[in-house]
PDB file of N, CA and C in Angstrom:
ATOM      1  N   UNK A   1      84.250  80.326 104.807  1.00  0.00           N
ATOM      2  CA  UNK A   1      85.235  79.422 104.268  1.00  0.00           C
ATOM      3  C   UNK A   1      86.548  80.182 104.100  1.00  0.00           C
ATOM      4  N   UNK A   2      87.757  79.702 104.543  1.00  0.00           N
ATOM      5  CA  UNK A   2      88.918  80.066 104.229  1.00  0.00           C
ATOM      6  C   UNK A   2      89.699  79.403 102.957  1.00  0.00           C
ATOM      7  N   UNK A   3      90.372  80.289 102.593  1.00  0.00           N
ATOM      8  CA  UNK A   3      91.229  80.431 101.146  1.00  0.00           C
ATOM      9  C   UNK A   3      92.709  80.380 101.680  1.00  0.00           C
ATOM     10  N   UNK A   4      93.210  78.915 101.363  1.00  0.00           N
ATOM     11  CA  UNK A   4      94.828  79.068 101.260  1.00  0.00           C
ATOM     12  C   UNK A   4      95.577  78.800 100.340  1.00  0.00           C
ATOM     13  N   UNK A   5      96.689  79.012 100.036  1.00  0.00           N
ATOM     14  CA  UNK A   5      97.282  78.990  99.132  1.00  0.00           C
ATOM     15  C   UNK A   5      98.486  78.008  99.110  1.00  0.00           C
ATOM     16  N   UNK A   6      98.987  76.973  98.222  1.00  0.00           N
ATOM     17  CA  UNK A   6     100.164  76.535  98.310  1.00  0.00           C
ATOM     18  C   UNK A   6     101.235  77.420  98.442  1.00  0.00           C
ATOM     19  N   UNK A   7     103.005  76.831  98.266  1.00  0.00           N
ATOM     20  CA  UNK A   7     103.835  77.198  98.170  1.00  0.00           C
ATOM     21  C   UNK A   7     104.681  76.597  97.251  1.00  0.00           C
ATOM     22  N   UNK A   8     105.299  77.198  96.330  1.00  0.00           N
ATOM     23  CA  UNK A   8     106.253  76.587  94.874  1.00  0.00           C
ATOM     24  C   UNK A   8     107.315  77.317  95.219  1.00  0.00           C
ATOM     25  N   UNK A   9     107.667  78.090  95.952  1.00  0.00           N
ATOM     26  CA  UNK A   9     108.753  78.340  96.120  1.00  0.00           C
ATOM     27  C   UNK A   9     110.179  77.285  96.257  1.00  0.00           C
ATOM     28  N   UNK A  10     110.142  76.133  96.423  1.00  0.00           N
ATOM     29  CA  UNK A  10     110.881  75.175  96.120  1.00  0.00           C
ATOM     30  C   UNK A  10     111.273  74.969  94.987  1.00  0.00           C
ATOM     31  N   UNK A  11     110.392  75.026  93.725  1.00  0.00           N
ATOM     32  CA  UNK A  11     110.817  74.652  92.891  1.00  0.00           C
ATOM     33  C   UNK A  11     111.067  75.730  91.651  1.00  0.00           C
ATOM     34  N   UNK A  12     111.110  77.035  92.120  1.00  0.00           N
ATOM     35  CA  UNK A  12     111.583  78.134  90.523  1.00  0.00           C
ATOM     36  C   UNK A  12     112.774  77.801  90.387  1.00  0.00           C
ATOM     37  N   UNK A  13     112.710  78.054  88.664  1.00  0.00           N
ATOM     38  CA  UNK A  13     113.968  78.464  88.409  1.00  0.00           C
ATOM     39  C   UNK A  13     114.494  79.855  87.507  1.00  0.00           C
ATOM     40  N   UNK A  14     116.036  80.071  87.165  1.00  0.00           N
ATOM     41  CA  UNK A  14     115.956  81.041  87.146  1.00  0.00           C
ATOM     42  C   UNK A  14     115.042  81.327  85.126  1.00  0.00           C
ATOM     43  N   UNK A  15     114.931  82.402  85.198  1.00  0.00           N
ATOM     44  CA  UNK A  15     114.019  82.540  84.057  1.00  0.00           C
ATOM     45  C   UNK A  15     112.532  82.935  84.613  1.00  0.00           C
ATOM     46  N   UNK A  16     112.104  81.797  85.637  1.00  0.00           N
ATOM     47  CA  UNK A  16     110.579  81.660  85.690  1.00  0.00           C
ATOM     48  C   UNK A  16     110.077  83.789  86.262  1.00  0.00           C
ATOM     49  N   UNK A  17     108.745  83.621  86.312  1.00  0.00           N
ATOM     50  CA  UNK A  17     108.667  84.900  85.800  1.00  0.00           C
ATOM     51  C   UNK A  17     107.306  84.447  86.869  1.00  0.00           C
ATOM     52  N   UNK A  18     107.044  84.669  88.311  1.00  0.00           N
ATOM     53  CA  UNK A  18     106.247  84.017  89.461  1.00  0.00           C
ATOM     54  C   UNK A  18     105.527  85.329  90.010  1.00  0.00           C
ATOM     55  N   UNK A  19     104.677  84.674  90.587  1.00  0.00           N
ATOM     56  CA  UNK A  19     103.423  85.650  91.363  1.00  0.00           C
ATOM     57  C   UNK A  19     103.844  84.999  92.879  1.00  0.00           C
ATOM     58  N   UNK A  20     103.849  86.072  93.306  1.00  0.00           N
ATOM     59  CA  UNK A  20     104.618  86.543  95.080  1.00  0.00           C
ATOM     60  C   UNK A  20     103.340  87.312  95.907  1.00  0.00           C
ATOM     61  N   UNK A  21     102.614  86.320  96.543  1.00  0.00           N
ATOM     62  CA  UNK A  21     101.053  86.638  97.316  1.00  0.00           C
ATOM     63  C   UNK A  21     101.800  86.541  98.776  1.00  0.00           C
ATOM     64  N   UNK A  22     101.234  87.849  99.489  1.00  0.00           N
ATOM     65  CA  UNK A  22     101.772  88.146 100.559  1.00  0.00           C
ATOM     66  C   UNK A  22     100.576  87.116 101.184  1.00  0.00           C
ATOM     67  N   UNK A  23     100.518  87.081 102.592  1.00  0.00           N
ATOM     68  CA  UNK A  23      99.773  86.154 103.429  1.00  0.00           C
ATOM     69  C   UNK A  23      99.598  86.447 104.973  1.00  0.00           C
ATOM     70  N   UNK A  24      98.620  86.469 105.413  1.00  0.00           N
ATOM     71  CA  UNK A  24      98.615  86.373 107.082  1.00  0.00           C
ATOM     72  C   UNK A  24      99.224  85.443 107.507  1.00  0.00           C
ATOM     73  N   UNK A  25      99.297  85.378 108.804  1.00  0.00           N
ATOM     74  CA  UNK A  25      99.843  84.202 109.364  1.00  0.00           C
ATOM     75  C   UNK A  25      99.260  83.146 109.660  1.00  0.00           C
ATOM     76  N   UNK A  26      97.814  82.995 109.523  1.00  0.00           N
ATOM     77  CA  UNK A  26      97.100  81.910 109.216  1.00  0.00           C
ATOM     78  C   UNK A  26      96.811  80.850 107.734  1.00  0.00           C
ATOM     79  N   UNK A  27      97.883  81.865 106.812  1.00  0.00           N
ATOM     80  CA  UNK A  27      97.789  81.448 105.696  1.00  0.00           C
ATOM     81  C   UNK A  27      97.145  81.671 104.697  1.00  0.00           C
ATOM     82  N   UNK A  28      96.165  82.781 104.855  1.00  0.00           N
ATOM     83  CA  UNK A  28      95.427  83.379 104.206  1.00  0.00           C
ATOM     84  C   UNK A  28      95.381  84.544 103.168  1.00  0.00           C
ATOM     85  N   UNK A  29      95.174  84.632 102.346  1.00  0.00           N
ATOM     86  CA  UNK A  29      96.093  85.428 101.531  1.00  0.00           C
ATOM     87  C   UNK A  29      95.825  86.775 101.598  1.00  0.00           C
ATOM     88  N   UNK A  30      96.094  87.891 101.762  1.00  0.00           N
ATOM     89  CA  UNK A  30      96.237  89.411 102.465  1.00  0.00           C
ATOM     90  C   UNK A  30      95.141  90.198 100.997  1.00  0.00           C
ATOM     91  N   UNK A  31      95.528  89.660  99.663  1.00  0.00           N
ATOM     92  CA  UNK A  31      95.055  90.316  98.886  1.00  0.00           C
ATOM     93  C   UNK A  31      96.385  91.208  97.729  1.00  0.00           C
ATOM     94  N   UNK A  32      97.439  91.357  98.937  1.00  0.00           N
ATOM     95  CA  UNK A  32      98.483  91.693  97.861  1.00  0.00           C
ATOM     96  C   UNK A  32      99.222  91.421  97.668  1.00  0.00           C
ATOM     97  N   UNK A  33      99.855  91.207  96.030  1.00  0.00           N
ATOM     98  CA  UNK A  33     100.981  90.575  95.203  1.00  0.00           C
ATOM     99  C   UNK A  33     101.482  90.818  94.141  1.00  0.00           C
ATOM    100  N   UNK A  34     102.526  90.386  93.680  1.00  0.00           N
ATOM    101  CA  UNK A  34     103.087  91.067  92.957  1.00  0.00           C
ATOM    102  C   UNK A  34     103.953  90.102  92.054  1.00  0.00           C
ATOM    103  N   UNK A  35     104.594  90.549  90.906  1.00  0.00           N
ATOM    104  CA  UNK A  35     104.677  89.186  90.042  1.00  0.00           C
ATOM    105  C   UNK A  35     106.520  90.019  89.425  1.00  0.00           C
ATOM    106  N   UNK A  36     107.207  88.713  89.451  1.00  0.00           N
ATOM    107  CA  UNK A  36     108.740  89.134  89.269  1.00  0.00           C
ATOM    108  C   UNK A  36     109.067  87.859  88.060  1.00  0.00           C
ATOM    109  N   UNK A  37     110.382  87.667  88.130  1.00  0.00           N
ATOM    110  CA  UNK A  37     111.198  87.259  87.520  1.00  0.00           C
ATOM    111  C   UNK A  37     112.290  86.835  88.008  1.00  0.00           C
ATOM    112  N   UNK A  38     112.437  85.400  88.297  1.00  0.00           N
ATOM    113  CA  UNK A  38     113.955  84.926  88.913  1.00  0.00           C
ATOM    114  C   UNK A  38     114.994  85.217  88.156  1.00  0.00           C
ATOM    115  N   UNK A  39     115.754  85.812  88.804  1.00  0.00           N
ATOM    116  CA  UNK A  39     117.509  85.872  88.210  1.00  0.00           C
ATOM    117  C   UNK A  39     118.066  84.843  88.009  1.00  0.00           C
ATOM    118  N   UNK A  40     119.613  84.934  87.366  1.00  0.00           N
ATOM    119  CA  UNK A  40     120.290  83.847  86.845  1.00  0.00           C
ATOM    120  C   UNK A  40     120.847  83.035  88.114  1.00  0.00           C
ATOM    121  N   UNK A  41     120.504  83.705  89.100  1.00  0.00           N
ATOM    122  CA  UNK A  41     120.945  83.318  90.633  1.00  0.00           C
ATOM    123  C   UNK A  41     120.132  82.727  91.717  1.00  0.00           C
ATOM    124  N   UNK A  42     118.444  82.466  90.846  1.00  0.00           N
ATOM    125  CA  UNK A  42     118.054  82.197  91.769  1.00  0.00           C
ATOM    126  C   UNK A  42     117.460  83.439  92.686  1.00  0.00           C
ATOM    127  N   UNK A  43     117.403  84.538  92.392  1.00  0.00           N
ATOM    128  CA  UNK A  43     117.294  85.744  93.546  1.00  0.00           C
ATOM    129  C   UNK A  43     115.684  86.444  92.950  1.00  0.00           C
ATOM    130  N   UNK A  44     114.772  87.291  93.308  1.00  0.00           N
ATOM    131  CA  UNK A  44     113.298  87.553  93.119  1.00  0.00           C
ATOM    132  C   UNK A  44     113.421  88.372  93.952  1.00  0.00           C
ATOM    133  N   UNK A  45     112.483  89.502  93.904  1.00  0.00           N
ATOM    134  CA  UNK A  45     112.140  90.425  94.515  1.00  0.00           C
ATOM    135  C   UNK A  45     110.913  89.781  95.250  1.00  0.00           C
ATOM    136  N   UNK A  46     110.884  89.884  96.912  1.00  0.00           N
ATOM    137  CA  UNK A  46     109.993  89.096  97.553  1.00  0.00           C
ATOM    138  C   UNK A  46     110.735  87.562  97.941  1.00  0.00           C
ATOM    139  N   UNK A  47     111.634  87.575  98.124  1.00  0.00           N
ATOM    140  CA  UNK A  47     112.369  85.945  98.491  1.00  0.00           C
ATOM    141  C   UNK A  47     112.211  86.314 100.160  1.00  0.00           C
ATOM    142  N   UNK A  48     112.784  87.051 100.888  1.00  0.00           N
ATOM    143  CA  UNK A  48     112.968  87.266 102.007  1.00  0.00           C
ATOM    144  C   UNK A  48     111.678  87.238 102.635  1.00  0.00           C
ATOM    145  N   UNK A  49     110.757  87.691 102.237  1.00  0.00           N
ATOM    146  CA  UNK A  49     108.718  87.665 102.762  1.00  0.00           C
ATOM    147  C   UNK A  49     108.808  86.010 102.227  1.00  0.00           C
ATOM    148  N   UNK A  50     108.893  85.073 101.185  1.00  0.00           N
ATOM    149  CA  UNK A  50     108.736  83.882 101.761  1.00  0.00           C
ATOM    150  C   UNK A  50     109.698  83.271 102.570  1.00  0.00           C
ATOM    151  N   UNK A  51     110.933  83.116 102.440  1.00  0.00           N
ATOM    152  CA  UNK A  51     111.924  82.475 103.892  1.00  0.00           C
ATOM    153  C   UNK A  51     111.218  83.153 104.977  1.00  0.00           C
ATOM    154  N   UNK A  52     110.657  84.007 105.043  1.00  0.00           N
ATOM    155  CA  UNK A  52     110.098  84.812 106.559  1.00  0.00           C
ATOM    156  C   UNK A  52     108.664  83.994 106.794  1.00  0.00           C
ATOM    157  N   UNK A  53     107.868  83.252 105.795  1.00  0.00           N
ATOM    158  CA  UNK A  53     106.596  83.228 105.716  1.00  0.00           C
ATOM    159  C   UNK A  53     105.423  83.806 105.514  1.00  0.00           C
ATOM    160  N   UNK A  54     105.887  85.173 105.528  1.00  0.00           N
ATOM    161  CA  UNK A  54     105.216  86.220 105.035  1.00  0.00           C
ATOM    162  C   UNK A  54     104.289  86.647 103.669  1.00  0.00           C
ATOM    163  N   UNK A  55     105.233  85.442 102.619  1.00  0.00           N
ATOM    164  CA  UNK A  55     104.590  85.498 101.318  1.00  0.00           C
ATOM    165  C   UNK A  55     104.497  84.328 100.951  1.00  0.00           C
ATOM    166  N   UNK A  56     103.916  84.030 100.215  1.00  0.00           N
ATOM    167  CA  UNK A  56     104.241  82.357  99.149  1.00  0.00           C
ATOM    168  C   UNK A  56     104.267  82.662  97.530  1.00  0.00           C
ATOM    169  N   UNK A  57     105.334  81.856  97.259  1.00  0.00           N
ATOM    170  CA  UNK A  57     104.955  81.856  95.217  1.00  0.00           C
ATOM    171  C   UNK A  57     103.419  80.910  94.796  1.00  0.00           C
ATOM    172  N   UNK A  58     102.848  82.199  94.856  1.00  0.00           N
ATOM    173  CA  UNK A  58     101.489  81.436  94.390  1.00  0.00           C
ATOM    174  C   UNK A  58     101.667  80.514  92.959  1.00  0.00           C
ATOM    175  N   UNK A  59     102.089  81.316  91.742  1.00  0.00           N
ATOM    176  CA  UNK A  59     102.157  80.552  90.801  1.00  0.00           C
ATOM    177  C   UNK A  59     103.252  80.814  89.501  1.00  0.00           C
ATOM    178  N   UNK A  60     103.955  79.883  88.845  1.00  0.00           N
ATOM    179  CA  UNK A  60     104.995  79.875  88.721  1.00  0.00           C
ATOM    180  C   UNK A  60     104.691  79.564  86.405  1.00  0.00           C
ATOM    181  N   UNK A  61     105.222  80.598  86.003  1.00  0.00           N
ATOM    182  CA  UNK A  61     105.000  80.941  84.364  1.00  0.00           C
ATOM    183  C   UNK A  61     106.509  80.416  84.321  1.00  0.00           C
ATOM    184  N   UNK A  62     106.562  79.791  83.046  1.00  0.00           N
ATOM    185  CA  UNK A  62     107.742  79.123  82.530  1.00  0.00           C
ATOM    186  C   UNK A  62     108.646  79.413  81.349  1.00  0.00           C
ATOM    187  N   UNK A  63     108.993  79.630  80.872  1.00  0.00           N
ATOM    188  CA  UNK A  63     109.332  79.588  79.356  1.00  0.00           C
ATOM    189  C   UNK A  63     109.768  78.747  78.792  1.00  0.00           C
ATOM    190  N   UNK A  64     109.602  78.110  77.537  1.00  0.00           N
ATOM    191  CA  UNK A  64     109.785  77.112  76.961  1.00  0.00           C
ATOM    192  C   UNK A  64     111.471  76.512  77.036  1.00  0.00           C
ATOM    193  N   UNK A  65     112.273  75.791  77.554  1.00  0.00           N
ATOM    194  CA  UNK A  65     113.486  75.701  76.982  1.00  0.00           C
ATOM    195  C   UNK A  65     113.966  75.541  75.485  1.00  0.00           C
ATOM    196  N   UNK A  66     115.153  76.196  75.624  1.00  0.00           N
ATOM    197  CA  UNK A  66     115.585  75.281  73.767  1.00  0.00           C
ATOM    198  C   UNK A  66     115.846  73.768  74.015  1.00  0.00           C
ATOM    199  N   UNK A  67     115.425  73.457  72.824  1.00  0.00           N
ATOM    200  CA  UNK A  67     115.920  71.955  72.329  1.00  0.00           C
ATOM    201  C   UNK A  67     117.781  72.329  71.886  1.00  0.00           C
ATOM    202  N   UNK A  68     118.513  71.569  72.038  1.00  0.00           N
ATOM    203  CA  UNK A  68     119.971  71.725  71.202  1.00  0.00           C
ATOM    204  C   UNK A  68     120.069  70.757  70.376  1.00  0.00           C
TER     205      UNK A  68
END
């Protein structure tokens, strides 16, 4: 049985604090990953391995917003 993984990379934002699973090209997940923190820009260490396909944001930690 094969194991794939979605992609959330569409939807971080900055704050979120995401797990970055590298991947074969069948989609399968390699085994290694690594977990960052989006900038105020939108930017992550590992962005370029997913635009390449190389990686996917497996899963995406949030932090609460403030209420004002």
């Amino acid at each position: 049985m094969t194991r794939t993984i979605g992609d959330m990379s569409g939807i971080v934002q900055p704050g979120d604090t995401i797990n970055v699973v590298m991947v074969r090209p069948d989609g399968t997940p390699t085994g290694v990953s690594h977990t960052t923190t989006v900038d105020h820009l939108g930017r992550y260490t590992g962005r370029q391995d997913v635009e390449r396909g190389r990686a996917k944001v497996a899963t995406i930690n949030r932090p609460p917003r403030r209420r004002r």
